[in-house]
Protein backbone atom coordinates (compact mmCIF):
# COMPACT_ATOMS: atom_id res chain seq x y z
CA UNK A 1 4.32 33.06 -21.90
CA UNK A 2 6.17 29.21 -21.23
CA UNK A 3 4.35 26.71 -19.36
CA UNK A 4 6.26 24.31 -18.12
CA UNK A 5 5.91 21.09 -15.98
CA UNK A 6 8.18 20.42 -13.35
CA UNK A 7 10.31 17.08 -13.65
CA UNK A 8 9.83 14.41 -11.24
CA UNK A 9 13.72 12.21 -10.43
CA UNK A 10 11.84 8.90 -9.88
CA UNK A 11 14.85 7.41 -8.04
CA UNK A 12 15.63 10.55 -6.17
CA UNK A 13 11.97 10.56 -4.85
CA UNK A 14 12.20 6.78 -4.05
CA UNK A 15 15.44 6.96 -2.49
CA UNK A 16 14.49 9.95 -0.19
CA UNK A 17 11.33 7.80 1.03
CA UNK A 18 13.34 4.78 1.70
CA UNK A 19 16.35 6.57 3.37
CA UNK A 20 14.28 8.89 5.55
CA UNK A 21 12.83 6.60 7.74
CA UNK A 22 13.28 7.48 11.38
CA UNK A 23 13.05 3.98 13.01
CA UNK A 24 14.07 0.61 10.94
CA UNK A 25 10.99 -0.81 12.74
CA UNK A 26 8.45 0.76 10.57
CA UNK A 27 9.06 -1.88 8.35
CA UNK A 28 6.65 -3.96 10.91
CA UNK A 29 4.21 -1.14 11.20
CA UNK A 30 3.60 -0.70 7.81
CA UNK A 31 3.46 -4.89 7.00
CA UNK A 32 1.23 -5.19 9.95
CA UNK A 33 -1.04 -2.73 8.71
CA UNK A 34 -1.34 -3.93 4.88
CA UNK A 35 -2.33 -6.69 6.61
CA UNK A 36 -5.09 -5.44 8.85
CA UNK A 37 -6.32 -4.00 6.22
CA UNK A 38 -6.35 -7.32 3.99
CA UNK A 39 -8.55 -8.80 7.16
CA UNK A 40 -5.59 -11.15 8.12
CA UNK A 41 -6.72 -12.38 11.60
CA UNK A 42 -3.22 -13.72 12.30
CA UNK A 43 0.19 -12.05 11.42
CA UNK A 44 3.31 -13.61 11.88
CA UNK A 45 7.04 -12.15 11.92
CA UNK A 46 9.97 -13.74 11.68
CA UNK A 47 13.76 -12.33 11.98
CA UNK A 48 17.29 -15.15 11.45
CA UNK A 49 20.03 -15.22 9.39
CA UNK A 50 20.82 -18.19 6.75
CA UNK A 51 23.98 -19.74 7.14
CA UNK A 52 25.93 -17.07 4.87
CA UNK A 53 24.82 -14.55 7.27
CA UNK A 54 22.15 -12.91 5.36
CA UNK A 55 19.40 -11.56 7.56
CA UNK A 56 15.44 -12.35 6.43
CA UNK A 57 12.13 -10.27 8.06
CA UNK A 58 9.63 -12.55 7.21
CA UNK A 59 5.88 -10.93 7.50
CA UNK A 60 2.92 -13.38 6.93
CA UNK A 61 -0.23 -13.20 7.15
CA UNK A 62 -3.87 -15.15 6.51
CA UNK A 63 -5.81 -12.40 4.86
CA UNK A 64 -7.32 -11.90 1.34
CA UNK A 65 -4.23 -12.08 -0.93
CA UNK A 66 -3.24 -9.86 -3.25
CA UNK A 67 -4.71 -9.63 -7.20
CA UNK A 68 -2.27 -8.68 -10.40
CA UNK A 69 -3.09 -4.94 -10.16
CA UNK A 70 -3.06 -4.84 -6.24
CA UNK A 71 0.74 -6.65 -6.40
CA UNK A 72 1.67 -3.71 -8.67
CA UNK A 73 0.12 -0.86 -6.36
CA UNK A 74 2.79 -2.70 -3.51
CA UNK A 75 5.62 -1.63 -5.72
CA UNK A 76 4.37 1.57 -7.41
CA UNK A 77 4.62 4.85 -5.79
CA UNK A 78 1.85 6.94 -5.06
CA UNK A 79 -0.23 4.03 -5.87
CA UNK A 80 -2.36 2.42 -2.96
CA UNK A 81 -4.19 -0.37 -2.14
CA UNK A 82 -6.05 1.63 0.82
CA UNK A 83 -9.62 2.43 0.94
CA UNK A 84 -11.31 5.30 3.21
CA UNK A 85 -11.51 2.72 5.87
CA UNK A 86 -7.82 1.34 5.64
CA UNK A 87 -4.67 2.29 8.05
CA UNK A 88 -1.14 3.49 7.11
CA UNK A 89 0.67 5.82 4.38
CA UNK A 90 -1.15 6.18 0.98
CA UNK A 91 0.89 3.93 -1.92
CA UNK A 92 4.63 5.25 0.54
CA UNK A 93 4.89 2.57 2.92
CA UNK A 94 5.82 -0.34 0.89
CA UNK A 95 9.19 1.74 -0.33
CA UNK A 96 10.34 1.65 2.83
CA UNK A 97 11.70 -1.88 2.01
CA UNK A 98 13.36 -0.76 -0.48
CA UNK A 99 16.65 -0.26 1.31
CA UNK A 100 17.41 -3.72 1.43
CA UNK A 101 19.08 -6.23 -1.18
CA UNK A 102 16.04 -8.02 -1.92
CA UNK A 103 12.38 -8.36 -1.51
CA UNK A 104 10.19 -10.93 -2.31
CA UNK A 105 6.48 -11.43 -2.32
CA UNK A 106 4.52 -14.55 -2.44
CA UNK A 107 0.17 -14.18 -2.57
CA UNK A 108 -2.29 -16.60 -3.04
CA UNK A 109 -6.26 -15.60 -2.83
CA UNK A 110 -8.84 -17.44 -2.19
CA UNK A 111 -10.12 -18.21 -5.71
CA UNK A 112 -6.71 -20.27 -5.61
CA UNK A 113 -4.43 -18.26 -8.15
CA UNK A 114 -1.04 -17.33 -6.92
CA UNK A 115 1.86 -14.95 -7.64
CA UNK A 116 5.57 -14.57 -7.09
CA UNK A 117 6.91 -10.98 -7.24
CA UNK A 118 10.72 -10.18 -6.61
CA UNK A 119 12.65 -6.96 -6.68
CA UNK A 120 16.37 -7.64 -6.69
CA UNK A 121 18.79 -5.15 -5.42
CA UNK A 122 16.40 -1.94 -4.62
CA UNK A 123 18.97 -0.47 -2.80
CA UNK A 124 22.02 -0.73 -4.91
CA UNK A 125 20.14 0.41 -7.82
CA UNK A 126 18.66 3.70 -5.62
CA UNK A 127 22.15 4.55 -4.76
CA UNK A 128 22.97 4.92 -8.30
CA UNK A 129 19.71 6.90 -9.10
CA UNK A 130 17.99 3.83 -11.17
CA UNK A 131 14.40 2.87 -10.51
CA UNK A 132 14.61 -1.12 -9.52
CA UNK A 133 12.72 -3.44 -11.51
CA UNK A 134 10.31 -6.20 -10.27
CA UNK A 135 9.00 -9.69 -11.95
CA UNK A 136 5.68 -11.01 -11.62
CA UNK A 137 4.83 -14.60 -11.75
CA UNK A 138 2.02 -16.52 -11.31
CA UNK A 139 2.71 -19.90 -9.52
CA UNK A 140 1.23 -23.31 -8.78
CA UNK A 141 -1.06 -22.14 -5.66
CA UNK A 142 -0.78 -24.26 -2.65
CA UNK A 143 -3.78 -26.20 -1.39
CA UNK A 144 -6.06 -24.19 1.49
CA UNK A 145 -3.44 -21.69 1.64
CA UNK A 146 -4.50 -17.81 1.79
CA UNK A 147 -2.34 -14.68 2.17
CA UNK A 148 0.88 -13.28 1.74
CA UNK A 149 4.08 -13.66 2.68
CA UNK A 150 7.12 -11.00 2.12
CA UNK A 151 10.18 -11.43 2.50
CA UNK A 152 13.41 -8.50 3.39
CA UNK A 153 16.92 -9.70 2.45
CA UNK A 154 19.41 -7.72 4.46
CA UNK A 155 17.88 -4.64 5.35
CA UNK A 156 20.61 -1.74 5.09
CA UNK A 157 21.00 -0.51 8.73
CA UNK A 158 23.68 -1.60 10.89
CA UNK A 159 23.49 -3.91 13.67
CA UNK A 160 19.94 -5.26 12.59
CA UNK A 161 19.58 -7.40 15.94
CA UNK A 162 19.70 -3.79 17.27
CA UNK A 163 16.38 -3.27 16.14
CA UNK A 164 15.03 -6.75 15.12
CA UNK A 165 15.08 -8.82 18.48
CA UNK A 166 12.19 -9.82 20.21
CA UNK A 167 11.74 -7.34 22.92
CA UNK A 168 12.62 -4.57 20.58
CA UNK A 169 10.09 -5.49 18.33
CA UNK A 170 7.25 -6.82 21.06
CA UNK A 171 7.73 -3.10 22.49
CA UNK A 172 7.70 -1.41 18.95
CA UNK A 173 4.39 -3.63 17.99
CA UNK A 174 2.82 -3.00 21.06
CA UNK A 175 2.83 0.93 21.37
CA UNK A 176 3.12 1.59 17.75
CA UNK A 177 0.94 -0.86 15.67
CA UNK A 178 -2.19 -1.79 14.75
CA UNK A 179 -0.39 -5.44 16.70
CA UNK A 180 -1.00 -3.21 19.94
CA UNK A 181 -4.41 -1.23 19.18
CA UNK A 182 -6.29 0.61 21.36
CA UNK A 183 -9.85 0.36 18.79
CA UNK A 184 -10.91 -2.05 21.15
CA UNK A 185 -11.82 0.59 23.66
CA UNK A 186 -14.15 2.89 21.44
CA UNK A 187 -16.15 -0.02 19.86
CA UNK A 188 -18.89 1.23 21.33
CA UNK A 189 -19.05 4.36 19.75
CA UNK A 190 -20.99 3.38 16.62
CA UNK A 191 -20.41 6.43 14.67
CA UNK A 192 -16.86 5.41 14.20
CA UNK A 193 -17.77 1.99 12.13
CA UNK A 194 -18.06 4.41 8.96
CA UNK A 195 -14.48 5.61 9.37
CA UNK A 196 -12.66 2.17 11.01
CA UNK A 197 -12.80 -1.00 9.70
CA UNK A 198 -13.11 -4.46 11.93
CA UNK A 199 -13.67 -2.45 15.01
CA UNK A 200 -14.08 -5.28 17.62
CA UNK A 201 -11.59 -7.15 15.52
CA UNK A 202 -7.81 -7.55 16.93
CA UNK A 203 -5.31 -9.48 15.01
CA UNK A 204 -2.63 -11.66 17.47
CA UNK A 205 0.46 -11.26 16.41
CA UNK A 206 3.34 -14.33 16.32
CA UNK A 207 7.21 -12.71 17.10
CA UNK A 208 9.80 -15.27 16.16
CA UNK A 209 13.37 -14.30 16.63
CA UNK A 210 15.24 -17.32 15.32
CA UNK A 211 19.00 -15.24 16.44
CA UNK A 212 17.82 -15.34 19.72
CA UNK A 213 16.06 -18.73 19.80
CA UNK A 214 12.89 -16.41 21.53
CA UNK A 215 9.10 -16.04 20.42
CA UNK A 216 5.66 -15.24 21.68
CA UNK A 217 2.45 -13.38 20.76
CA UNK A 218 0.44 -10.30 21.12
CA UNK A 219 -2.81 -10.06 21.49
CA UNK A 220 -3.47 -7.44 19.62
CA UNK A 221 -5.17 -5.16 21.58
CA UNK A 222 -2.60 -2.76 24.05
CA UNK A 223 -2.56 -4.06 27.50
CA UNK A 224 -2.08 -1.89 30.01
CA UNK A 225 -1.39 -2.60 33.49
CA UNK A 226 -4.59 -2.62 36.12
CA UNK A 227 -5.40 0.23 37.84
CA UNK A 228 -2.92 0.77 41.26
CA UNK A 229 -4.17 4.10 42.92
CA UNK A 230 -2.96 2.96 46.27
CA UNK A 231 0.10 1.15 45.55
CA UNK A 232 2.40 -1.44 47.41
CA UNK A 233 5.61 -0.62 48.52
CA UNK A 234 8.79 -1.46 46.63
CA UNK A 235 11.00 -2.41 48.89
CA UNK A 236 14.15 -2.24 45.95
CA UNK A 237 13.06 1.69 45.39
CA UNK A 238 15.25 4.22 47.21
CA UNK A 239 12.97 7.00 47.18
CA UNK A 240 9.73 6.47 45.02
CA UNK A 241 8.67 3.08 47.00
CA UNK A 242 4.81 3.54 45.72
CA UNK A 243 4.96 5.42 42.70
CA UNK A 244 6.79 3.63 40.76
CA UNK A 245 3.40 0.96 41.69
CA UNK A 246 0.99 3.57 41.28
CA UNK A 247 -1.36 3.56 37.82
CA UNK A 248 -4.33 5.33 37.10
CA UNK A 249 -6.38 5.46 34.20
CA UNK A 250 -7.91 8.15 31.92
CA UNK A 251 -10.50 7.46 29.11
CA UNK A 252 -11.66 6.56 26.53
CA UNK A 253 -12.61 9.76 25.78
CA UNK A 254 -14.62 9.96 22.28
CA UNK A 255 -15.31 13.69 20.75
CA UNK A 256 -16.96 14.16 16.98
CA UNK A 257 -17.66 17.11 15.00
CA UNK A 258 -17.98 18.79 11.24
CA UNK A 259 -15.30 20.84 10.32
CA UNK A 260 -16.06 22.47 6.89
CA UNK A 261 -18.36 19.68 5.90
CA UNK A 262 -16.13 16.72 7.05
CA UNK A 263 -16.39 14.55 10.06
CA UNK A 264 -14.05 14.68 12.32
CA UNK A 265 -12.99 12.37 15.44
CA UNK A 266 -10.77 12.27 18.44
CA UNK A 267 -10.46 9.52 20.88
CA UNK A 268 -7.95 9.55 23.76
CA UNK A 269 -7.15 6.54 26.54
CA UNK A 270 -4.12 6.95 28.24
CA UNK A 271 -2.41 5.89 32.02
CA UNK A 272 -0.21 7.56 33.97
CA UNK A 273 1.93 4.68 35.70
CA UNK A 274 5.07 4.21 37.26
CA UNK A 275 7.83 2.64 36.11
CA UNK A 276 7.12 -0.57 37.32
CA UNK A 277 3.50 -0.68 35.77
CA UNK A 278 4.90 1.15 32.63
CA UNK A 279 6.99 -1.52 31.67
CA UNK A 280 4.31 -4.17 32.28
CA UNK A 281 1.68 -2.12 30.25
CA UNK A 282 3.02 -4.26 26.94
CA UNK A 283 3.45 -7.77 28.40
């Protein structure tokens, strides 16, 4: 009897990761996590084009920086930086960049030393089923400055400003980021500080969308509209003149159990709202 291992196509698997994502804004969800989870108490996001028409997302953020092995884990797959208590894919979210012409990484932590990392071409090389190569340099750090700062070159999808303009992106952050959390609500539920870090702890989030010549912030907690159970009327609505007013809330419900030896939690908030309250719900 054979034993045999099976064989792993590097550039297949990296390709498939990068290709497959459903919507080009997960790019945000997956910076705005890494930096969450690297205690950044401010992130801010950038979109423009140079003056050859490249387009840049810009992600920054204040947090703890990133050391020589944790710069490598952003580029390796299957290799994380997360903890128990950290947020978002395990060592797969990074890739996700990779279908772009260029990344670039710039980290400084607090004991001052600094590092440039760039990955030319991902893409390109993907398409022809070779693994892209990164460099790693450590640079003259910059004076009070902590955090990271990663740059996307020309993200392969068409008609980025489809998905890169600042409502787009306020809407995505808001209902599908840790930008627009809903932690806030279950802080009080103390059983959950083992499993979540920064529970009280909401990071605001800068949108700058130099195309468009708009930008703002998000709180970082989701903000839903106030409770309307007897609504005005809206005297522009046809037929639904209150319901498109009305909102009600439901929650937070918090539930806990052991399910073959491992703790388990479910929390729930939600709102049903009309339209009208709907769309205010992320403003």
């Amino acid at each position: 009897m054979k034993i045999y291992t099976p064989i792993i196509k590097e550039a297949a698997i990296f390709k498939e990761i990068a290709q497959n994502i459903i919507n080009p804004l997960e790019i945000l969800r997956e910076g705005i996590s890494n930096s969450v989870d690297c205690d950044s108490r401010s992130i801010y996001i950038t979109v423009k084009r140079d003056i050859g028409g490249s387009f840049f997302i810009e992600i920054i953020d204040e947090g703890n920086g990133m050391n020589i092995d944790t710069l490598h884990k952003f580029f390796n797959l299957g290799d994380s930086n997360k903890n128990s208590l950290g947020i978002g894919e395990k060592g797969l979210g990074t890739k996700t960049y990779y279908k772009s012409n260029k990344i670039t990484v710039y980290t400084q932590m607090k004991n001052g030393i600094a590092y440039k990392a760039v990955m030319d071409k991902p893409w390109a090389k993907l398409i022809k089923n070779n693994i892209p190569q990164y460099t790693i340099d450590e640079i003259q750090s910059e004076e009070e400055r902590v955090g990271t700062i990663i740059t996307i070159e020309n993200y392969c999808v068409d008609n980025p400003e489809r998905y890169f303009n600042y409502e787009t992106m306020r809407d995505y952050i808001s209902w599908f980021t840790a930008g627009g959390s809903f932690k806030n609500l279950f802080a009080n539920y103390s059983s959950l500080y083992k499993v979540m870090k920064n529970m009280q702890v909401a990071p605001r989030i800068f949108i700058t969308d130099e195309i468009s010549g708009i930008k703002g912030d998000i709180c970082g907690v989701h903000q839903f509209a106030q409770p309307q159970e007897v609504p005005k009327e809206d005297k522009n609505e046809p037929i639904y003149k209150r319901s498109v007013n009305y909102c009600r809330h439901f929650g937070p419900f918090h539930r806990e159990t052991n399910i073959n030896g491992e703790y388990v939690a479910v929390q729930i908030y939600g709102t049903i709202s009309g339209i009208n309250l709907e769309n205010q719900s992320v403003n």
